[in-house]
PDB file of N, CA and C in Angstrom:
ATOM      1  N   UNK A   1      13.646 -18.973   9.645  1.00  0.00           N
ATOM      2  CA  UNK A   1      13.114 -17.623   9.548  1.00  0.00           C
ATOM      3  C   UNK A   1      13.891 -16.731  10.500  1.00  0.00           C
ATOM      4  N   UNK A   2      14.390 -15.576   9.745  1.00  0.00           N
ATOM      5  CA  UNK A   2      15.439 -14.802  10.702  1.00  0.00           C
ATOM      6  C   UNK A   2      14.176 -13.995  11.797  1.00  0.00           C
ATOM      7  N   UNK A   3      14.664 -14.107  12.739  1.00  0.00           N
ATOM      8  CA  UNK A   3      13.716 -13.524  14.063  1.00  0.00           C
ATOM      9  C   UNK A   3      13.979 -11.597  13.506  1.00  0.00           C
ATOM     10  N   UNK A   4      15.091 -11.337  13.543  1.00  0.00           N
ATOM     11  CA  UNK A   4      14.852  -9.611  13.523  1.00  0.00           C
ATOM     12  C   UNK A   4      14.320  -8.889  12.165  1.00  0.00           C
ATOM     13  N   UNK A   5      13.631  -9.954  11.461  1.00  0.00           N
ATOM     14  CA  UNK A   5      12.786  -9.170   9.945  1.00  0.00           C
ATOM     15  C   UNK A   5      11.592  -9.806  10.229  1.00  0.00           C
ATOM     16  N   UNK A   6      11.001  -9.995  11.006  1.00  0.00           N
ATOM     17  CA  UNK A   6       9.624 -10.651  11.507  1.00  0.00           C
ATOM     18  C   UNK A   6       8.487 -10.044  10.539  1.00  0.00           C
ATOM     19  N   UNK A   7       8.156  -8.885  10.893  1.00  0.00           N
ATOM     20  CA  UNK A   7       7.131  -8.045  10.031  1.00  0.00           C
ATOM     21  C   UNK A   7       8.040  -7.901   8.207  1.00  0.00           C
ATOM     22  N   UNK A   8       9.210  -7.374   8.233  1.00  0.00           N
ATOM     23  CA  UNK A   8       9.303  -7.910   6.716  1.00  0.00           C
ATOM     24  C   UNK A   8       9.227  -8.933   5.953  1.00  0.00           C
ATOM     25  N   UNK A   9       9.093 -10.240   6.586  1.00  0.00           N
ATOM     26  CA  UNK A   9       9.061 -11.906   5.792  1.00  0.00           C
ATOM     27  C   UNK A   9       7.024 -11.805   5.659  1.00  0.00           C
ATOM     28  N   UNK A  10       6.820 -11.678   7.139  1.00  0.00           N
ATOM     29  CA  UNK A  10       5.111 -11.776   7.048  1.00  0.00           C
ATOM     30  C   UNK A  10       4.410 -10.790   5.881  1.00  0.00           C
ATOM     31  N   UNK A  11       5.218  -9.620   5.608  1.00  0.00           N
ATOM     32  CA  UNK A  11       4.780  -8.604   4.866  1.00  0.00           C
ATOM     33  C   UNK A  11       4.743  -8.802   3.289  1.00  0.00           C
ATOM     34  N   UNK A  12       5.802  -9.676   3.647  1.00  0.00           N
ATOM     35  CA  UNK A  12       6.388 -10.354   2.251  1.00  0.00           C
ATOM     36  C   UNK A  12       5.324 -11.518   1.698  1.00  0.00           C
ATOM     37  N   UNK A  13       4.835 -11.846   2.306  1.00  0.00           N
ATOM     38  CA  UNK A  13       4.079 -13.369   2.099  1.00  0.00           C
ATOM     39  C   UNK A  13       2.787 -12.719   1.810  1.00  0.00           C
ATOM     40  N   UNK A  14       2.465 -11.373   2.407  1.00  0.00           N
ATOM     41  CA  UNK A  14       1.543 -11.001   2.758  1.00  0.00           C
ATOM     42  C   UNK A  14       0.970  -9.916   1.172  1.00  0.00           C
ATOM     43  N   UNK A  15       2.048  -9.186   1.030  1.00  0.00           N
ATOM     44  CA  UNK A  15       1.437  -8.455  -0.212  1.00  0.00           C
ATOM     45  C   UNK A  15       1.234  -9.037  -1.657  1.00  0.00           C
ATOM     46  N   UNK A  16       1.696  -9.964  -1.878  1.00  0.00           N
ATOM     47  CA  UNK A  16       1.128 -11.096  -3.264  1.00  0.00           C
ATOM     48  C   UNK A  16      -0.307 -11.385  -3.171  1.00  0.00           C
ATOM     49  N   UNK A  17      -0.209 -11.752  -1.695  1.00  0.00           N
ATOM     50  CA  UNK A  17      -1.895 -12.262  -1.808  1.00  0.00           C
ATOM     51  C   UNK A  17      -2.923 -10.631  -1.968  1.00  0.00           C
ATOM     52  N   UNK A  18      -3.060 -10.017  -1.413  1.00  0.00           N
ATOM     53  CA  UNK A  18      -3.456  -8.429  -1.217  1.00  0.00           C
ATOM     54  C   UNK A  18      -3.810  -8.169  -2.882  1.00  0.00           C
ATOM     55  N   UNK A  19      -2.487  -7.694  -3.429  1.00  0.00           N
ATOM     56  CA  UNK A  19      -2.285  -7.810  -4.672  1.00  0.00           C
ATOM     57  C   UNK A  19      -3.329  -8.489  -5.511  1.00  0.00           C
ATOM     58  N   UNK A  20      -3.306  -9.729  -5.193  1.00  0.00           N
ATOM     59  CA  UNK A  20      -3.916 -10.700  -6.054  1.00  0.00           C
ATOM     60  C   UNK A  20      -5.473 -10.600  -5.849  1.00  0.00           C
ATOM     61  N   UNK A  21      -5.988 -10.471  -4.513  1.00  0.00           N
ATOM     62  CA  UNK A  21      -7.306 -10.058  -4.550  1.00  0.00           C
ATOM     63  C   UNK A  21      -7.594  -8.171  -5.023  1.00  0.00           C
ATOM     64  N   UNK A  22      -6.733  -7.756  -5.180  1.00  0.00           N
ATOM     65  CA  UNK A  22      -7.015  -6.307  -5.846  1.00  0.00           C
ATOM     66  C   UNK A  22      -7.362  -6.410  -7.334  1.00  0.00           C
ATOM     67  N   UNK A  23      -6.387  -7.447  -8.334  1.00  0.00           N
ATOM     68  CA  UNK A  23      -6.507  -7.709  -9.419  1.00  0.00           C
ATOM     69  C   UNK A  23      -7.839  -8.415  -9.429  1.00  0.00           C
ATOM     70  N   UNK A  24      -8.141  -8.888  -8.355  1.00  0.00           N
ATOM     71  CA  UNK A  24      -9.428 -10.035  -8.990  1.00  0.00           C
ATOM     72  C   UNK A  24     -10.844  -8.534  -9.302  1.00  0.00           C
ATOM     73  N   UNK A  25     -10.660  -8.020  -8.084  1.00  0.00           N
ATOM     74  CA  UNK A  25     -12.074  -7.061  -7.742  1.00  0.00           C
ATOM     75  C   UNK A  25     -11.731  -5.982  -8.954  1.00  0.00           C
ATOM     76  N   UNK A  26     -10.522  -5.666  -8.952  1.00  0.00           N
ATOM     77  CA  UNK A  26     -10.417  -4.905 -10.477  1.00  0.00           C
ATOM     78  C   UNK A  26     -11.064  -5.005 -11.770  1.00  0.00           C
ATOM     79  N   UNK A  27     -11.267  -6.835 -12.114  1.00  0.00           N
ATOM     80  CA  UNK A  27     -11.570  -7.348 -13.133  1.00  0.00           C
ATOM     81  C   UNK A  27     -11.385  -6.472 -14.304  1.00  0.00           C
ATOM     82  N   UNK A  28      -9.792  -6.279 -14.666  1.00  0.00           N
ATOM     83  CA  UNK A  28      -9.001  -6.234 -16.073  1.00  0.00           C
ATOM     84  C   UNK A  28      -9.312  -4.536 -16.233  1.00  0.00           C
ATOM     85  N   UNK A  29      -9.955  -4.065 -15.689  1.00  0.00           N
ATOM     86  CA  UNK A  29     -10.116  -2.814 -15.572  1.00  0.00           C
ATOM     87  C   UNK A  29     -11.666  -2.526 -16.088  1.00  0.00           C
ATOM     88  N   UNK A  30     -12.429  -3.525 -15.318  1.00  0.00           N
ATOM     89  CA  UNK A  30     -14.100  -3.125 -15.705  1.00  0.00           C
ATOM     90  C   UNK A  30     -14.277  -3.229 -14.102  1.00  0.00           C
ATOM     91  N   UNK A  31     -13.973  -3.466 -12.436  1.00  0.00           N
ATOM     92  CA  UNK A  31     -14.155  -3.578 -11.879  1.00  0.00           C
ATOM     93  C   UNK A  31     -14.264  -2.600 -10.417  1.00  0.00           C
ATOM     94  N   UNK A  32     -14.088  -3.081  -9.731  1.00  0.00           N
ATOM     95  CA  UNK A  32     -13.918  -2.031  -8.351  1.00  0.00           C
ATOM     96  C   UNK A  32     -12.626  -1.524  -8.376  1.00  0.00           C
ATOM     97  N   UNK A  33     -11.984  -0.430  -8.014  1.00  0.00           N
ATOM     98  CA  UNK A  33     -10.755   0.079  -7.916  1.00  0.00           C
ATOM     99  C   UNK A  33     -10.532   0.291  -6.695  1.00  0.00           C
ATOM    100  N   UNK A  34     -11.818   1.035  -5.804  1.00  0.00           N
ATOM    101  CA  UNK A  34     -11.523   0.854  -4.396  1.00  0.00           C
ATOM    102  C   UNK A  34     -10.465   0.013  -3.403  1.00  0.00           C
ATOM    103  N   UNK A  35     -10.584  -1.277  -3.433  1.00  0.00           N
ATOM    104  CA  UNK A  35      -9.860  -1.794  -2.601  1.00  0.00           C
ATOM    105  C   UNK A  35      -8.347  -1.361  -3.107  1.00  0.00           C
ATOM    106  N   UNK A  36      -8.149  -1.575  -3.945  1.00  0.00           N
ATOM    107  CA  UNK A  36      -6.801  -0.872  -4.520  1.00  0.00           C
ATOM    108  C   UNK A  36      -6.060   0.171  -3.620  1.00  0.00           C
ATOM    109  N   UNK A  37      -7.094   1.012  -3.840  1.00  0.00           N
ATOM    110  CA  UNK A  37      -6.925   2.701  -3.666  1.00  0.00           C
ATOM    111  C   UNK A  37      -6.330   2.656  -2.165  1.00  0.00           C
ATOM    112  N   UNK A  38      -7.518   2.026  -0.959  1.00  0.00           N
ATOM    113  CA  UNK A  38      -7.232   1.591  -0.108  1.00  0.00           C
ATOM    114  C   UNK A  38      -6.164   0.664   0.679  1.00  0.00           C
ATOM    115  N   UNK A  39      -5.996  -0.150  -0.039  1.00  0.00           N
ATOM    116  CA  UNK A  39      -4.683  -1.341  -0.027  1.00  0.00           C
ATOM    117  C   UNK A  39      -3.614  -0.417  -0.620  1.00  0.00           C
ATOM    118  N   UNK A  40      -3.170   0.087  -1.235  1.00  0.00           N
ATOM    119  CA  UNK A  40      -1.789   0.514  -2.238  1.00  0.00           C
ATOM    120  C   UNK A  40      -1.986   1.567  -2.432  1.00  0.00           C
ATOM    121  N   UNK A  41      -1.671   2.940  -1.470  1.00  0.00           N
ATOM    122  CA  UNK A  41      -2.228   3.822  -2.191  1.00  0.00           C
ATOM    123  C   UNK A  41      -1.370   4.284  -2.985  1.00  0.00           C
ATOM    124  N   UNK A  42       0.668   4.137  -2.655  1.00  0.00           N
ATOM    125  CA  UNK A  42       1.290   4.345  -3.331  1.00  0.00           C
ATOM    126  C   UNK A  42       0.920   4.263  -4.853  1.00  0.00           C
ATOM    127  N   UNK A  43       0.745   3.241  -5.309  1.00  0.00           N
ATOM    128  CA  UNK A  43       0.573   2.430  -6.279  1.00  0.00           C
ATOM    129  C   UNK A  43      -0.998   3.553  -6.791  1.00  0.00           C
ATOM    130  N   UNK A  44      -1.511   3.451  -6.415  1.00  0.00           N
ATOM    131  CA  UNK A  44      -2.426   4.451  -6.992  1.00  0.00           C
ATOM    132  C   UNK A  44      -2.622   5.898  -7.300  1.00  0.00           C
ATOM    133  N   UNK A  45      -1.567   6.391  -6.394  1.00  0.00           N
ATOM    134  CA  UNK A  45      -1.650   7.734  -6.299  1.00  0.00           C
ATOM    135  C   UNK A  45      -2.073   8.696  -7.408  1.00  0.00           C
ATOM    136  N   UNK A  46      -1.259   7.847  -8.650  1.00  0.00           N
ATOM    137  CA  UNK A  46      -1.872   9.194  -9.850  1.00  0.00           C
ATOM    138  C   UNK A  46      -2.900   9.121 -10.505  1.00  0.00           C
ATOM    139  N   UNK A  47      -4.371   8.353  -9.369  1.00  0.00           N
ATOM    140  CA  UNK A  47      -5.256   7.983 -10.346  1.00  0.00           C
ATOM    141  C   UNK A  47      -6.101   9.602 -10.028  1.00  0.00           C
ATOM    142  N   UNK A  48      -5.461  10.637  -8.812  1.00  0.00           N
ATOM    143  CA  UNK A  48      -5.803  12.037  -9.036  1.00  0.00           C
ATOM    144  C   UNK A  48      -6.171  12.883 -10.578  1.00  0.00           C
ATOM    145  N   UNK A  49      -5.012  12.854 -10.789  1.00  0.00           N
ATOM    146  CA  UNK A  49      -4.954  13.780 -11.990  1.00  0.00           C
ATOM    147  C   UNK A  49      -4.540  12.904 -13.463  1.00  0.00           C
ATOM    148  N   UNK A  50      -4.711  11.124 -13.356  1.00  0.00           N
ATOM    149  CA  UNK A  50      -4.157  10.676 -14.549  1.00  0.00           C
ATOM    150  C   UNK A  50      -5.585   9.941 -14.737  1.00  0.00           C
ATOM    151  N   UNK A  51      -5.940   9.351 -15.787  1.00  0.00           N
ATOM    152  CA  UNK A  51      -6.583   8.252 -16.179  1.00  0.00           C
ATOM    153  C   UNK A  51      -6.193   6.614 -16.362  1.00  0.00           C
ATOM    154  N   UNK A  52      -5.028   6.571 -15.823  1.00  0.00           N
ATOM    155  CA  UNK A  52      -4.724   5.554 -16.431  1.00  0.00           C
ATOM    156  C   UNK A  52      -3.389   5.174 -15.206  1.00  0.00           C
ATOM    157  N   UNK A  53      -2.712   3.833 -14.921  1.00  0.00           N
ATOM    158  CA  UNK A  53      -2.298   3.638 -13.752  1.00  0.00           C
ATOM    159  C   UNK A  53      -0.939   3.459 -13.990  1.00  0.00           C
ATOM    160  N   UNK A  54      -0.314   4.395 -13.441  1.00  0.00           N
ATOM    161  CA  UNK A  54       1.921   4.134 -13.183  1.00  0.00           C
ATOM    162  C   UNK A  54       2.195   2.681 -13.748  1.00  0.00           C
ATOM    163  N   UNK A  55       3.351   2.288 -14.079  1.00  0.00           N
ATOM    164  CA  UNK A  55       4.138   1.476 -13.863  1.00  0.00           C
ATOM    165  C   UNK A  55       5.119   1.944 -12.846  1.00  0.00           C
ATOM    166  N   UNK A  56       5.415   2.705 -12.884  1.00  0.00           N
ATOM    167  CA  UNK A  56       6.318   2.862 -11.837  1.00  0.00           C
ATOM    168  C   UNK A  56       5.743   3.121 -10.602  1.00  0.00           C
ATOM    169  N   UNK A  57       4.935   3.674 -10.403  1.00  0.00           N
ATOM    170  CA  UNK A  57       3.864   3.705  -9.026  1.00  0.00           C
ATOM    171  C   UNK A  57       3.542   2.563  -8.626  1.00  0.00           C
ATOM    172  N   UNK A  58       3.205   1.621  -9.534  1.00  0.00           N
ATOM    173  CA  UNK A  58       2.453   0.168  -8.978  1.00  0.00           C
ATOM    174  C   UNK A  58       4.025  -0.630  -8.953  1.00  0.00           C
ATOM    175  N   UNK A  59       4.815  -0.274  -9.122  1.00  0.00           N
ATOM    176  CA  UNK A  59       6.290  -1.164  -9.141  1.00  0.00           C
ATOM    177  C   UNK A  59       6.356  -0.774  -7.981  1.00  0.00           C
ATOM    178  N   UNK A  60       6.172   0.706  -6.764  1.00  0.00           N
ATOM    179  CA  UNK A  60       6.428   1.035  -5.954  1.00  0.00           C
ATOM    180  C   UNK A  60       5.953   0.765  -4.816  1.00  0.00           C
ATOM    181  N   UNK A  61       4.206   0.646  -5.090  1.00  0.00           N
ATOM    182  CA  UNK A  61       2.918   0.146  -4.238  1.00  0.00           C
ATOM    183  C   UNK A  61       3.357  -1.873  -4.013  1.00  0.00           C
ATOM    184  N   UNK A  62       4.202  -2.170  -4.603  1.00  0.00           N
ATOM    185  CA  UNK A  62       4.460  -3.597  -5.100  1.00  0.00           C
ATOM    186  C   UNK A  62       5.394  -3.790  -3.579  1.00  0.00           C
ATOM    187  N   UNK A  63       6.459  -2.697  -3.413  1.00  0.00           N
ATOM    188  CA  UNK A  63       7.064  -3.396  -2.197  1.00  0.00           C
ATOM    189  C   UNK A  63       6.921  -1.826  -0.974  1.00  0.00           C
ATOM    190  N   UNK A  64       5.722  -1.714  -1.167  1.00  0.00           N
ATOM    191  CA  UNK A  64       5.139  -0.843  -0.172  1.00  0.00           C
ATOM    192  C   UNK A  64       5.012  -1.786   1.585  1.00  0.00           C
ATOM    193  N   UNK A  65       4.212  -2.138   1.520  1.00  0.00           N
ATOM    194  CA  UNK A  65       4.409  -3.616   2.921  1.00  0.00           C
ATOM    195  C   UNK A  65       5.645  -3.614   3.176  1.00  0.00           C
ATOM    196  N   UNK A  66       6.388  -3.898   1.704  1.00  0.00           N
ATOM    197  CA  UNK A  66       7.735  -4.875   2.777  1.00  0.00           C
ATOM    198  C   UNK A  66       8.746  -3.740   3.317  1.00  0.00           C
ATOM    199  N   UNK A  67       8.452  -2.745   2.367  1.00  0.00           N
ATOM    200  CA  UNK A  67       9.045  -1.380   3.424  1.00  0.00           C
ATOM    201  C   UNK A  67       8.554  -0.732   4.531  1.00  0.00           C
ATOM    202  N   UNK A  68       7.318  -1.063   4.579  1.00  0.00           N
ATOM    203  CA  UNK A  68       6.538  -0.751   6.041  1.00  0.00           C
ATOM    204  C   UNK A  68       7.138  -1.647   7.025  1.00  0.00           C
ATOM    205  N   UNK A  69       7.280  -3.036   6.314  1.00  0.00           N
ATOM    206  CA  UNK A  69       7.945  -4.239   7.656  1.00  0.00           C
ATOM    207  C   UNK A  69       9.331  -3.656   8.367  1.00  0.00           C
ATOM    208  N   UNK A  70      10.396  -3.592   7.106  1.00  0.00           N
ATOM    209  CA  UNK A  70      11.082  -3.189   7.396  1.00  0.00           C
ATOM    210  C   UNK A  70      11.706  -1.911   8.105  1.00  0.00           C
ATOM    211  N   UNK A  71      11.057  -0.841   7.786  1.00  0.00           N
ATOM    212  CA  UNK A  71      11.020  -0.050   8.771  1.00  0.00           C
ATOM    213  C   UNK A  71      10.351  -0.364  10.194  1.00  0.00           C
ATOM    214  N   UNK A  72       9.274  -1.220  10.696  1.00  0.00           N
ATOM    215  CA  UNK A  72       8.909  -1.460  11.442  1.00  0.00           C
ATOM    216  C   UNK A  72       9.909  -2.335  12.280  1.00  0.00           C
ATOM    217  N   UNK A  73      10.567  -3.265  11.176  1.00  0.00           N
ATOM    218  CA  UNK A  73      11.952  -4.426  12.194  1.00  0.00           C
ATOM    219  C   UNK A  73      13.020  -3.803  12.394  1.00  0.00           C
ATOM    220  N   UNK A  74      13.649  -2.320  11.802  1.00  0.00           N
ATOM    221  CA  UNK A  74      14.914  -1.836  12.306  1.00  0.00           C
ATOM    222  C   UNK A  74      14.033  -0.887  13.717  1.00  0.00           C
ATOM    223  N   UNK A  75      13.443  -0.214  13.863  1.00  0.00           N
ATOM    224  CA  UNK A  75      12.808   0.107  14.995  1.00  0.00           C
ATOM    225  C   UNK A  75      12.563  -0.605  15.988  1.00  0.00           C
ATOM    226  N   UNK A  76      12.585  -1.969  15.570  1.00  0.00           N
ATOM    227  CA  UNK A  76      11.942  -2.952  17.445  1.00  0.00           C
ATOM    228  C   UNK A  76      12.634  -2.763  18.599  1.00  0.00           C
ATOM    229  N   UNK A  77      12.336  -3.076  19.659  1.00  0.00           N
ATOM    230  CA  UNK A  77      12.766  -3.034  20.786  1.00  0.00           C
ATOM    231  C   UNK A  77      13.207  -1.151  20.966  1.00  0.00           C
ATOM    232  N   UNK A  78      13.053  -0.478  20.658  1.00  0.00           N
ATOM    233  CA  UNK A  78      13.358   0.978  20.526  1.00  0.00           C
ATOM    234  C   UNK A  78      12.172   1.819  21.138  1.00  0.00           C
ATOM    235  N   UNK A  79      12.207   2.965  21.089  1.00  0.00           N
ATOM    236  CA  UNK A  79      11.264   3.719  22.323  1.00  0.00           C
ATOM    237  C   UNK A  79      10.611   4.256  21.196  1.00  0.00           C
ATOM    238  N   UNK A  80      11.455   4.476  19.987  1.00  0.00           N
ATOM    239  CA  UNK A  80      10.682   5.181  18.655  1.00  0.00           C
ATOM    240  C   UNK A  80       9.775   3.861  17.582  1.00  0.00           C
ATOM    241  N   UNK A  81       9.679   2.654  18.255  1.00  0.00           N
ATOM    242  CA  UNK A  81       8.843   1.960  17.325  1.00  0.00           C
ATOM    243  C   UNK A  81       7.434   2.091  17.133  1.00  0.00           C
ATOM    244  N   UNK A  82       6.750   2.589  18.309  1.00  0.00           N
ATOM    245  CA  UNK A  82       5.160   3.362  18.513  1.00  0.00           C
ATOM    246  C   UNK A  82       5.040   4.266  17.323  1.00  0.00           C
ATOM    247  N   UNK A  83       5.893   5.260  17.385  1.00  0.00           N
ATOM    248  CA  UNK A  83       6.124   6.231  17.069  1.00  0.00           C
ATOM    249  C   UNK A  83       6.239   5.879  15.554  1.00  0.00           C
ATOM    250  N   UNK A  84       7.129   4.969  15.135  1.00  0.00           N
ATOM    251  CA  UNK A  84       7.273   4.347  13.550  1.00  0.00           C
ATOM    252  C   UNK A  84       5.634   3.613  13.184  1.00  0.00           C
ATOM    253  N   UNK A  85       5.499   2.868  13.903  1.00  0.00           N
ATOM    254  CA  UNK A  85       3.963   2.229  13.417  1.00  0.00           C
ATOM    255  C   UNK A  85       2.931   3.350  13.283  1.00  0.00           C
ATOM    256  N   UNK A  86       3.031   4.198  14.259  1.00  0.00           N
ATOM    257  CA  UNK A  86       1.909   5.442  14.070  1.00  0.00           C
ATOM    258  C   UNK A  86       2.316   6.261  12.730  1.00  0.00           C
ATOM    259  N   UNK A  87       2.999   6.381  12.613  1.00  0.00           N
ATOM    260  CA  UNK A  87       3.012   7.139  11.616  1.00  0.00           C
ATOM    261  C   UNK A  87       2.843   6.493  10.185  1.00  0.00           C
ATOM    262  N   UNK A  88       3.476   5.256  10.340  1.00  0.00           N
ATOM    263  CA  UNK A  88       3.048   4.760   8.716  1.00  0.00           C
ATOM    264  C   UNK A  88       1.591   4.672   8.632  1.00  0.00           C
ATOM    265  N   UNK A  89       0.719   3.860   9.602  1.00  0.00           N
ATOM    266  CA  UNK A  89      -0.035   4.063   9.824  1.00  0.00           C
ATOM    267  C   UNK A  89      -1.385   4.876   9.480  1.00  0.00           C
ATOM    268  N   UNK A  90      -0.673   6.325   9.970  1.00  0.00           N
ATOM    269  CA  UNK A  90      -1.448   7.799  10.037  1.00  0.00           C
ATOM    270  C   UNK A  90      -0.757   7.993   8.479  1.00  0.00           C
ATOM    271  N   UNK A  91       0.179   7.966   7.515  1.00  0.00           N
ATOM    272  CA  UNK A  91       0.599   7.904   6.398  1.00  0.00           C
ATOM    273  C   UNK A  91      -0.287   7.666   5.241  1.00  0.00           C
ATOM    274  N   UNK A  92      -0.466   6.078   5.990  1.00  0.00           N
ATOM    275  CA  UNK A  92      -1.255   5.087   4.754  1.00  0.00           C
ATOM    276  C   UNK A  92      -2.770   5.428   4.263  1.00  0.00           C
ATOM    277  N   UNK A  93      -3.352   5.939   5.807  1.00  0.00           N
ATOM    278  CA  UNK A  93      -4.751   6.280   6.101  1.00  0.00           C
ATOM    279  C   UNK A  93      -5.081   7.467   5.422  1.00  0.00           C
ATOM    280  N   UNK A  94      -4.204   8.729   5.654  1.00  0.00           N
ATOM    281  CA  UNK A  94      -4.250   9.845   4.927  1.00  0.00           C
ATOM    282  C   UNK A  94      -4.130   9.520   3.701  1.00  0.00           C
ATOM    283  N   UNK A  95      -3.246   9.346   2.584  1.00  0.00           N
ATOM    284  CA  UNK A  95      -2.973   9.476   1.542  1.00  0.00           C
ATOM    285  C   UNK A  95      -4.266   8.487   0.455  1.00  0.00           C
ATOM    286  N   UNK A  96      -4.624   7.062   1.601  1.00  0.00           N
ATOM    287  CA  UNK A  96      -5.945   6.535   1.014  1.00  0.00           C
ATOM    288  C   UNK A  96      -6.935   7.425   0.822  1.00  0.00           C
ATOM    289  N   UNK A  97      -7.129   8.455   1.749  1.00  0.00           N
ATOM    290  CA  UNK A  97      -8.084   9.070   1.714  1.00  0.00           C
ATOM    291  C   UNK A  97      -8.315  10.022   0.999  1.00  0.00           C
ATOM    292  N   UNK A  98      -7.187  10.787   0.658  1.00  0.00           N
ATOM    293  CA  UNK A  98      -6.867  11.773  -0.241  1.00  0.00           C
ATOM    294  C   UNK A  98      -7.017  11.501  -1.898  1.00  0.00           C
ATOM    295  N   UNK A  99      -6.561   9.939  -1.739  1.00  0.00           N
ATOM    296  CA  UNK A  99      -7.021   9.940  -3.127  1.00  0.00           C
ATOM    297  C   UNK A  99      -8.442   9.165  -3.543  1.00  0.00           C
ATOM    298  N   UNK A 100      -9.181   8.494  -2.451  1.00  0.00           N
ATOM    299  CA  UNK A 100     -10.625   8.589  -2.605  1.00  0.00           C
ATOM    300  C   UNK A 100     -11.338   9.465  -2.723  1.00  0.00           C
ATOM    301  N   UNK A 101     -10.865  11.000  -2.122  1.00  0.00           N
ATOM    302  CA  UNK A 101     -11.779  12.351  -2.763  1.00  0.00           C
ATOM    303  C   UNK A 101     -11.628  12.791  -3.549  1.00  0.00           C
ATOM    304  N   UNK A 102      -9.686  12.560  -4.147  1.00  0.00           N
ATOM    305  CA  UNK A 102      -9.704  13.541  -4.946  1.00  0.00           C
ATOM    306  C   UNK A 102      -9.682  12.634  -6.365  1.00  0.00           C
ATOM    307  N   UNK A 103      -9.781  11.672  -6.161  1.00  0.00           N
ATOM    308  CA  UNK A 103      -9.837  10.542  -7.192  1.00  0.00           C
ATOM    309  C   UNK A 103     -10.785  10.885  -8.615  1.00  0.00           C
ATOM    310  N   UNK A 104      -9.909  10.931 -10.089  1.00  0.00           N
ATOM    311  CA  UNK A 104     -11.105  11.622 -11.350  1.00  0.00           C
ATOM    312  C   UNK A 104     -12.067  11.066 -11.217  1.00  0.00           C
ATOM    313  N   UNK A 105     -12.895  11.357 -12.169  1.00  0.00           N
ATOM    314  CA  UNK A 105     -14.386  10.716 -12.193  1.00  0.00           C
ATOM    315  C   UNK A 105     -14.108   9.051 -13.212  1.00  0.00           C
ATOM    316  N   UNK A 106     -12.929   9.407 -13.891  1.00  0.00           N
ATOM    317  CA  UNK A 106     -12.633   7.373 -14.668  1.00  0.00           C
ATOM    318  C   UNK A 106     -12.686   6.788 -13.429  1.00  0.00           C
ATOM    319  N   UNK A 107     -12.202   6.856 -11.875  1.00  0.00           N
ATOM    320  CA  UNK A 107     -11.891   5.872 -11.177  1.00  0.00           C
ATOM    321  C   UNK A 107     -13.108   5.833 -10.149  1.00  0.00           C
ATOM    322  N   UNK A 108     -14.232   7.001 -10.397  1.00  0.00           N
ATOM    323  CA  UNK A 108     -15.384   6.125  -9.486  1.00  0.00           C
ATOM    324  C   UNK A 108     -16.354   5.200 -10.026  1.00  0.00           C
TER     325      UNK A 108
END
């Protein structure tokens, strides 16, 4: 395991499973969407103004993590890595949230 992609390998291992419990609570599209929304918001984003969910958004929400890792492993040891985690961070949190309010009425 290469030491300077630390958070991209873990991130990597890490969003299949995520994924996979989103699909379960989804159940085929009779289920919860929430965790989704929350977990990926990339991947969800156009459930605003669409009914129905990206392919290309959820292709995007797909290696969302491992671009968070990775931006997080070219930053290490750096004075701006605080600064990188806060913001994806403050990123991920906002945009979840944005689309839990503004989310149509198909996705509550």
């Amino acid at each position: 395991m290469d030491a300077n992609y630390k958070w991209s390998i873990h991130f990597s291992i890490l969003t299949p499973v995520l994924a996979f419990i989103c699909i379960l609570l989804m159940g085929g599209g009779h289920g919860c969407f929430t965790p989704a929304m929350l977990l990926f918001p990339w991947a969800t984003f156009n459930t605003i103004w669409q009914d129905h969910l990206s392919m290309s958004l959820m292709c995007i929400g797909a290696f969302q993590f491992i671009l968070y890792g990775v931006l997080i492993d070219k930053k290490r040891g750096s004075k701006n890595q605080k600064f990188v985690i806060a913001s994806i961070l403050f990123s991920h949190l906002i945009l979840s949230s944005i689309i839990l309010v503004l989310r149509s009425s198909d996705w509550r």
